[in-house]
Protein backbone atom coordinates (compact mmCIF):
# COMPACT_ATOMS: atom_id res chain seq x y z
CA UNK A 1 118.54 92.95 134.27
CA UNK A 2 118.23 92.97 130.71
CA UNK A 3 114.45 93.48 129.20
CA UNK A 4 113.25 90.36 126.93
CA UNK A 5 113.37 91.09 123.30
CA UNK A 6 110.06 91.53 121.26
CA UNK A 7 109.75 91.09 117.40
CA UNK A 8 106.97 93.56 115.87
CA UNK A 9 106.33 92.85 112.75
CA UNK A 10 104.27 95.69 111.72
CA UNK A 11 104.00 99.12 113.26
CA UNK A 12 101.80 99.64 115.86
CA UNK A 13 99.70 102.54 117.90
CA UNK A 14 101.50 104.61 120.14
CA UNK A 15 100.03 103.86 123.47
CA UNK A 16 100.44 100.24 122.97
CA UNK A 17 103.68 99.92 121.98
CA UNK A 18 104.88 102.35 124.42
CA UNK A 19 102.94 99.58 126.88
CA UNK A 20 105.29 97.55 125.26
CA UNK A 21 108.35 99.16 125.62
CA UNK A 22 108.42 100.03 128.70
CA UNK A 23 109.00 96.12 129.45
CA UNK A 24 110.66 94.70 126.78
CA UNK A 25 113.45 95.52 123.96
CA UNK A 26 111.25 95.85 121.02
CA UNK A 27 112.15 95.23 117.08
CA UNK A 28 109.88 97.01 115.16
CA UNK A 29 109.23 96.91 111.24
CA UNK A 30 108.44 100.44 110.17
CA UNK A 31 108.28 99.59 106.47
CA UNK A 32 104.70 100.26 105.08
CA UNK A 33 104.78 96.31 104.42
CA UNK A 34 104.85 92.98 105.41
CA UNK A 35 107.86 91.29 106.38
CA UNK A 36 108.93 87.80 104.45
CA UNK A 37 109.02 84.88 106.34
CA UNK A 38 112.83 85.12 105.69
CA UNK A 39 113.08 88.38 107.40
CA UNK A 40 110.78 87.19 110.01
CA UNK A 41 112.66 84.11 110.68
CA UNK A 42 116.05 86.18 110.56
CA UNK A 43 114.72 88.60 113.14
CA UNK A 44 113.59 85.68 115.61
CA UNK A 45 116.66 84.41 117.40
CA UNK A 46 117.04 85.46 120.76
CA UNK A 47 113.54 86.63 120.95
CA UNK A 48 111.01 85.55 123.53
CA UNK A 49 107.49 86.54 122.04
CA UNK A 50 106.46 88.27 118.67
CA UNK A 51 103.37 90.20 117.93
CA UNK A 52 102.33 89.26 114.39
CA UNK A 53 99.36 90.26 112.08
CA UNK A 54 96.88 88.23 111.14
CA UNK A 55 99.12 87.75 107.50
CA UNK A 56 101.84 86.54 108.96
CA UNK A 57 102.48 82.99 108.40
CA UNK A 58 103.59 81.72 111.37
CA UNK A 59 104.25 78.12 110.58
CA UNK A 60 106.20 75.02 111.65
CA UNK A 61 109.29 76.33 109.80
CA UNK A 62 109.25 79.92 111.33
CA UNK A 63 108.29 79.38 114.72
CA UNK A 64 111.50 76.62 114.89
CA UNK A 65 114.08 79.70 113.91
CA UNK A 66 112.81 81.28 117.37
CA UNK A 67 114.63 78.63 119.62
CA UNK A 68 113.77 81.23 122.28
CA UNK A 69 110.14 81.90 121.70
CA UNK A 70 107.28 82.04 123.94
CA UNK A 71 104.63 83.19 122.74
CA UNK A 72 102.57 84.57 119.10
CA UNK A 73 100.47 87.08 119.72
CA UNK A 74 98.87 87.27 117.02
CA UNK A 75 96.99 91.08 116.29
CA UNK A 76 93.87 89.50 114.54
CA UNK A 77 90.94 87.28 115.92
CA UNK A 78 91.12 84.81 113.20
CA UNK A 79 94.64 82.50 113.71
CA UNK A 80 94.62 80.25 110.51
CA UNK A 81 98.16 81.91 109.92
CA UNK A 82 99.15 80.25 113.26
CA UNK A 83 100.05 76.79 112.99
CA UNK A 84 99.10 75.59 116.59
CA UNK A 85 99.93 72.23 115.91
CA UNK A 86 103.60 73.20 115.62
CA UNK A 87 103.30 76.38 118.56
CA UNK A 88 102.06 73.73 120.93
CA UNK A 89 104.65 71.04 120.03
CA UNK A 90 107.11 73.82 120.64
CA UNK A 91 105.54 75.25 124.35
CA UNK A 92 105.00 78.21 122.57
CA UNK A 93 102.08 80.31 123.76
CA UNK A 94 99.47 81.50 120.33
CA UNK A 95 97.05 84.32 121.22
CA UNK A 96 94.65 86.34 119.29
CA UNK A 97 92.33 89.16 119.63
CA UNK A 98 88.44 88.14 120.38
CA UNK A 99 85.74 90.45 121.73
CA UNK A 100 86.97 94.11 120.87
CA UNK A 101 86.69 93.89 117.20
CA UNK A 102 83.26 91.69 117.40
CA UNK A 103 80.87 95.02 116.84
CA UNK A 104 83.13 96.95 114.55
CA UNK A 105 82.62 93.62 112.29
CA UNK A 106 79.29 93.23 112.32
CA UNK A 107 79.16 96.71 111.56
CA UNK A 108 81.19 96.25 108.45
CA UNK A 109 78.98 93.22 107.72
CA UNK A 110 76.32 95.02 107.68
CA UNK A 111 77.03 97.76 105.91
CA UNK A 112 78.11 95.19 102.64
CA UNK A 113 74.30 93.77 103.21
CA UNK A 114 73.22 97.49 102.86
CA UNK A 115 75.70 98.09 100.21
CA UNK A 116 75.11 94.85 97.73
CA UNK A 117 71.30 94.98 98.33
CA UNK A 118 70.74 98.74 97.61
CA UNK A 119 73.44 98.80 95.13
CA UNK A 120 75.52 101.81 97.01
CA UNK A 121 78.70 101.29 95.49
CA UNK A 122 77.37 100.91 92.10
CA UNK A 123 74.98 103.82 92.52
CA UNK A 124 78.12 105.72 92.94
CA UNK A 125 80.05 104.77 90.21
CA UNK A 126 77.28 105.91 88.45
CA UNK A 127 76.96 109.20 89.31
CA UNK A 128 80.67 110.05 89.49
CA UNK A 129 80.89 109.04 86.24
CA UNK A 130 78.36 111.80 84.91
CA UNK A 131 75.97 109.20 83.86
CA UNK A 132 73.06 110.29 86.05
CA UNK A 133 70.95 112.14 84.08
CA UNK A 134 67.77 111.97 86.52
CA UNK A 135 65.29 110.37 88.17
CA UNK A 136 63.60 107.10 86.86
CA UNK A 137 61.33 104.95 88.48
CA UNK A 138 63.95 101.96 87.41
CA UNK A 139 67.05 103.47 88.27
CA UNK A 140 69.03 101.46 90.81
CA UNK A 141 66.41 99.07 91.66
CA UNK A 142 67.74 96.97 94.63
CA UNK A 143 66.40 94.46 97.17
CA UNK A 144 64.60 95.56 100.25
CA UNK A 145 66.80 94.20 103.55
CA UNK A 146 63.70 94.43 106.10
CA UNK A 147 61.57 91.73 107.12
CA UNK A 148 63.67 89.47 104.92
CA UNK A 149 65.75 86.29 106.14
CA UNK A 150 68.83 86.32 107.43
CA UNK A 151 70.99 83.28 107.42
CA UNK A 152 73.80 83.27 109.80
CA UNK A 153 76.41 80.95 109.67
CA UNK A 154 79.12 81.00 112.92
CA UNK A 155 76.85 81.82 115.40
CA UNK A 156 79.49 82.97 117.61
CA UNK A 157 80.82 86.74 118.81
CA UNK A 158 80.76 88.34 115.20
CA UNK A 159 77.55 86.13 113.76
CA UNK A 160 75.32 87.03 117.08
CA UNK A 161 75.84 90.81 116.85
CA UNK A 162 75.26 90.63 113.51
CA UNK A 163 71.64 88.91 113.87
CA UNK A 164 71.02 91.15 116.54
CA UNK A 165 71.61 93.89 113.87
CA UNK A 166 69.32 91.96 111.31
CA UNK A 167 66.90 92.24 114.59
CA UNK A 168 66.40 96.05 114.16
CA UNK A 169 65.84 95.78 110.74
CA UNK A 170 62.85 93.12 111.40
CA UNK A 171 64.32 90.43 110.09
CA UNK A 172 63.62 86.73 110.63
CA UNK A 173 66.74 85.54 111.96
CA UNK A 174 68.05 81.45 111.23
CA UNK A 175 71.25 80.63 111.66
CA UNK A 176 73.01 77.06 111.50
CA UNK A 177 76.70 76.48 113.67
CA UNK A 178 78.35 72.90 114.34
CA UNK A 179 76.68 73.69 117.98
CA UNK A 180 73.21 74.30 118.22
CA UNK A 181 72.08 76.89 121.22
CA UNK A 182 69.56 75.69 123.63
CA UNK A 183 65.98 75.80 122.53
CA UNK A 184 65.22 78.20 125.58
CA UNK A 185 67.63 80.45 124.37
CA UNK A 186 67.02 80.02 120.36
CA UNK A 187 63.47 81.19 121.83
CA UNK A 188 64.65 83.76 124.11
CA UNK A 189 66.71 85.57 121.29
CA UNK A 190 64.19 84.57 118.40
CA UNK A 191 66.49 81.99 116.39
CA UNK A 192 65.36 79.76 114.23
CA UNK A 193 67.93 76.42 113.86
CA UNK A 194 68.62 75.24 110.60
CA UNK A 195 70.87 72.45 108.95
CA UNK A 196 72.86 74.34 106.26
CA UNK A 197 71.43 72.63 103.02
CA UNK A 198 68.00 74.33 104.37
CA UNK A 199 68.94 77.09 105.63
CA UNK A 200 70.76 78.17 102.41
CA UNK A 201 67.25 77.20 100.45
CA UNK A 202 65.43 79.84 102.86
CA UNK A 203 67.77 82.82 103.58
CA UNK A 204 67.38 85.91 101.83
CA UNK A 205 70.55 87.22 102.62
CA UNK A 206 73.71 84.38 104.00
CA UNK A 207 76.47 85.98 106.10
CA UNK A 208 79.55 83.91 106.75
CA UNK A 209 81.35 83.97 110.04
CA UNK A 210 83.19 80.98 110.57
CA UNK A 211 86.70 80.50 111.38
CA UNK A 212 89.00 78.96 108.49
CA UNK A 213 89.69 75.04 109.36
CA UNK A 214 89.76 72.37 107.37
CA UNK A 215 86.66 71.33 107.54
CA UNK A 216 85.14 75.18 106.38
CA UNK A 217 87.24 75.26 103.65
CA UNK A 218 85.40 75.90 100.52
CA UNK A 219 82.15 75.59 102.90
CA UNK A 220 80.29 77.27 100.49
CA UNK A 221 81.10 76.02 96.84
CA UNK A 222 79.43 75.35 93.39
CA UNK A 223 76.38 73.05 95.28
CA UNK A 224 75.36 75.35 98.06
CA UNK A 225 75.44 78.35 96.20
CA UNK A 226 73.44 76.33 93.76
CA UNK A 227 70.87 76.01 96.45
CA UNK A 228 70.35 79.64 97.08
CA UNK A 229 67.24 81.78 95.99
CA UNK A 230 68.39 83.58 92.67
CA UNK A 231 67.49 86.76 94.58
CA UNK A 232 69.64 86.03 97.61
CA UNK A 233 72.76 87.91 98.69
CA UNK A 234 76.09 86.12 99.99
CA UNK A 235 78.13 88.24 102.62
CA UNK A 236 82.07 87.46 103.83
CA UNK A 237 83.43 89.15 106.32
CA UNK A 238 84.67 85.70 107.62
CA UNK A 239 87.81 84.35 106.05
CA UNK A 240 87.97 84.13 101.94
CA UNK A 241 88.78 80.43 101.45
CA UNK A 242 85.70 79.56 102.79
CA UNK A 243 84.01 80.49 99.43
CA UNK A 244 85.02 78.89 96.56
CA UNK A 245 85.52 82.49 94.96
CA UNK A 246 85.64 80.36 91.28
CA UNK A 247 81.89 78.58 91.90
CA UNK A 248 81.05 82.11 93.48
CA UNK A 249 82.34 83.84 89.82
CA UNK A 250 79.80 81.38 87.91
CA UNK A 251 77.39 81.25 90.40
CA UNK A 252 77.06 85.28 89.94
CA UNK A 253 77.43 84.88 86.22
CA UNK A 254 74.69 82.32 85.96
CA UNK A 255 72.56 84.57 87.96
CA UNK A 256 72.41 81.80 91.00
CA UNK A 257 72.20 84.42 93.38
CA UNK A 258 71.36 88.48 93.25
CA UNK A 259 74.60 89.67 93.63
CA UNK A 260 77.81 89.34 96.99
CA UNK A 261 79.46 91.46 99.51
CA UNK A 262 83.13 90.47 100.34
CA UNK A 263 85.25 91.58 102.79
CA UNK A 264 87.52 88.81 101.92
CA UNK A 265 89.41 86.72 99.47
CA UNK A 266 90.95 83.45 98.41
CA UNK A 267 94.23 84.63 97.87
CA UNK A 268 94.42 87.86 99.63
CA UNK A 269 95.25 90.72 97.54
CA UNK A 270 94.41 88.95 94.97
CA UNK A 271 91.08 88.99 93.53
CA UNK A 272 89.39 86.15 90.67
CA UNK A 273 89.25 89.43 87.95
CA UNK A 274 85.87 88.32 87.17
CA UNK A 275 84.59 90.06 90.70
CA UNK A 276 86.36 93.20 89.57
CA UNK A 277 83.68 93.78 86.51
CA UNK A 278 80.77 92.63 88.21
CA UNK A 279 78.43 95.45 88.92
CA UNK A 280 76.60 93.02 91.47
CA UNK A 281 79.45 93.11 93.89
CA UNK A 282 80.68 94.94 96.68
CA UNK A 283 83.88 94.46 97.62
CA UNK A 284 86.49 95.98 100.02
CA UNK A 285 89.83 95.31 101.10
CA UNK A 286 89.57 93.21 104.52
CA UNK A 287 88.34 96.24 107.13
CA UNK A 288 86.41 94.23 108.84
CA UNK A 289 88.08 95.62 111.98
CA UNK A 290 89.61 98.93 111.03
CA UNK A 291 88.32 101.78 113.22
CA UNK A 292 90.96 103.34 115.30
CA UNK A 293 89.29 102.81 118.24
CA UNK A 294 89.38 98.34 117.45
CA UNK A 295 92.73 98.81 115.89
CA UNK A 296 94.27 100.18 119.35
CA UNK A 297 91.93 98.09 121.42
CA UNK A 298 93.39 94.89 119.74
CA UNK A 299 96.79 95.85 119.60
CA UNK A 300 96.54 96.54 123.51
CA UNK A 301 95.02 93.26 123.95
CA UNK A 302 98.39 91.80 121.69
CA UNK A 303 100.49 93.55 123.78
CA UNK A 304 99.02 92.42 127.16
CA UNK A 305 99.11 88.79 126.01
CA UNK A 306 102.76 88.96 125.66
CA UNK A 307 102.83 91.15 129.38
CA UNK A 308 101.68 88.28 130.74
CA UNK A 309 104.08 86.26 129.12
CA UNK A 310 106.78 88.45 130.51
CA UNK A 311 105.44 88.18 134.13
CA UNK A 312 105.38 84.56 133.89
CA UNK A 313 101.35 84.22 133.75
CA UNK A 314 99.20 82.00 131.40
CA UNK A 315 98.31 84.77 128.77
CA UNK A 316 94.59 85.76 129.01
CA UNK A 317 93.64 85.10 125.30
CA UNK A 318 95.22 81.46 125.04
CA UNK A 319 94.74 79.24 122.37
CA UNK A 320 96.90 76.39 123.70
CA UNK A 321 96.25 76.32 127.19
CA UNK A 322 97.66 72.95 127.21
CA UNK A 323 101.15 74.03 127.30
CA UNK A 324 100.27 74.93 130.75
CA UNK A 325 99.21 71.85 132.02
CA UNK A 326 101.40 69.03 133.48
């Protein structure tokens, strides 16, 4: 019998796509680059599942060209790329990626609080470009990160192991998310509920971790960054259009806020140029998730959504369950 056919848009690990392989008749890109959406929706026919990056924009017009589809696994956590709407519509099956990528973020969020606040990358610059000529007692001055505020928004995966992170550095931990947590647990975990207008007044430092919908779009724009402590810090590690990266630019040139660490952009690769000159910014190329170890753990958990597929089970990290039912 003849093995269902795979689209891969990117290359993958070894182990998983050897997982992959071994079960279905895979098309893999092995450019160094993203495929179109005309290549992608050239490749589709007679395919039953693709396993797509989190840049791929697998809308109403692409997933159509698969008449054969089944699933999107898509090799990210975040899905905004995914148009569910249209996947659901279509009975075919969207997955992601959550859990094995939730510390390996936080890590990388934390490390931009270290980074902005302490002024790493900047202190850096400055001494590989000669410039150091010794010690001052004003040289580099940053902000200190413990016992300050934290302000979480998204208290989900990512946003909890980050405030448990902000724990070990003493920090006072508030965080505000469309659903607030019991008080018993707020208590038990020492987290402080805030509505976002107030919590944005307090925090010392406000991390992002939302998903992109309509409603987060531009969550944080010219008024709420407006409301922030002229010594706070804004952190993304989220998804970039939830910043109004313009209002963030004037914000930063105004001197709003201290300074930002993004993981993140609007318009992914490109930056607003104005972030590019500002010494009060640290700002990295969305590796939020890249360790090997995450990398192969959320392929593997790509590739064993579309197994299931393939063995004719509901896919374990389901976004439209409902094309189960009935």
């Amino acid at each position: 019998m003849a093995k269902p056919k795979v689209l891969v848009t990117r290359e993958l690990y070894e182990r998983p796509l050897r997982l992959l392989q071994e079960k279905a008749e895979v098309t893999l890109n092995r450019e160094n680059r993203s495929m179109t959406i005309e290549e992608i929706m050239a490749a589709l026919p007679g395919k039953m599942g693709v396993l797509a990056m989190g840049s791929d924009p697998m809308n109403a017009k692409v997933l159509g060209a698969g008449k054969d589809l089944k699933i999107v696994a898509n090799n990210a956590v975040g899905f905004n790329n995914i148009d569910l709407e249209a996947a659901t519509r279509l009975k075919i099956a969207a997955t992601n990626t959550p859990d094995v990528l939730t510390d390996t973020t936080a890590d990388l969020t934390f490390a931009l609080i270290l980074g902005v606040a302490r002024r790493i990358a900047e202190a850096d610059r400055f001494v590989r470009a000669g410039k150091w000529t010794g010690w001052t007692p004003s040289l580099m001055i940053g902000g200190d990160i413990h016992d300050k505020t934290l302000g979480v928004i998204g208290l989900g995966r990512i946003g909890s192991a980050v405030a448990r992170r902000g724990q070990g550095f003493n920090m006072r931990i508030v965080y505000y998310d469309i659903r607030r947590l019991d008080p018993a647990v707020e208590q038990n975990h020492q987290l402080r509920f805030f509505p976002l207008r107030d919590l944005l007044r307090i925090s010392d430092f406000v991390t992002l971790h939302v998903p992109l919908t309509p409603e987060t779009r531009h969550l944080i724009g010219a008024e709420e960054l407006g409301l922030m402590k002229k010594t706070a810090y804004l952190i993304n590690a989220s998804r970039g259009p939830v910043v109004d990266e313009r209002a963030l630019v004037e914000a930063l040139r105004a001197g709003k806020i201290a300074g930002a660490g993004l993981d993140v952009f609007e318009a992914e690769p490109q930056v607003t140029p104005e972030l590019l000159q500002m010494e009060n910014t640290v700002l990295v190329p969305h590796i939020g998730s890249a360790t090997d170890e995450t990398r192969e753990a959320m392929t593997l958990r790509a590739v064993n959504n579309i197994l299931a597929v393939i063995r004719g089970q509901v896919p374990p990290d389901i976004l439209n369950p409902e094309i189960y039912r009935g």
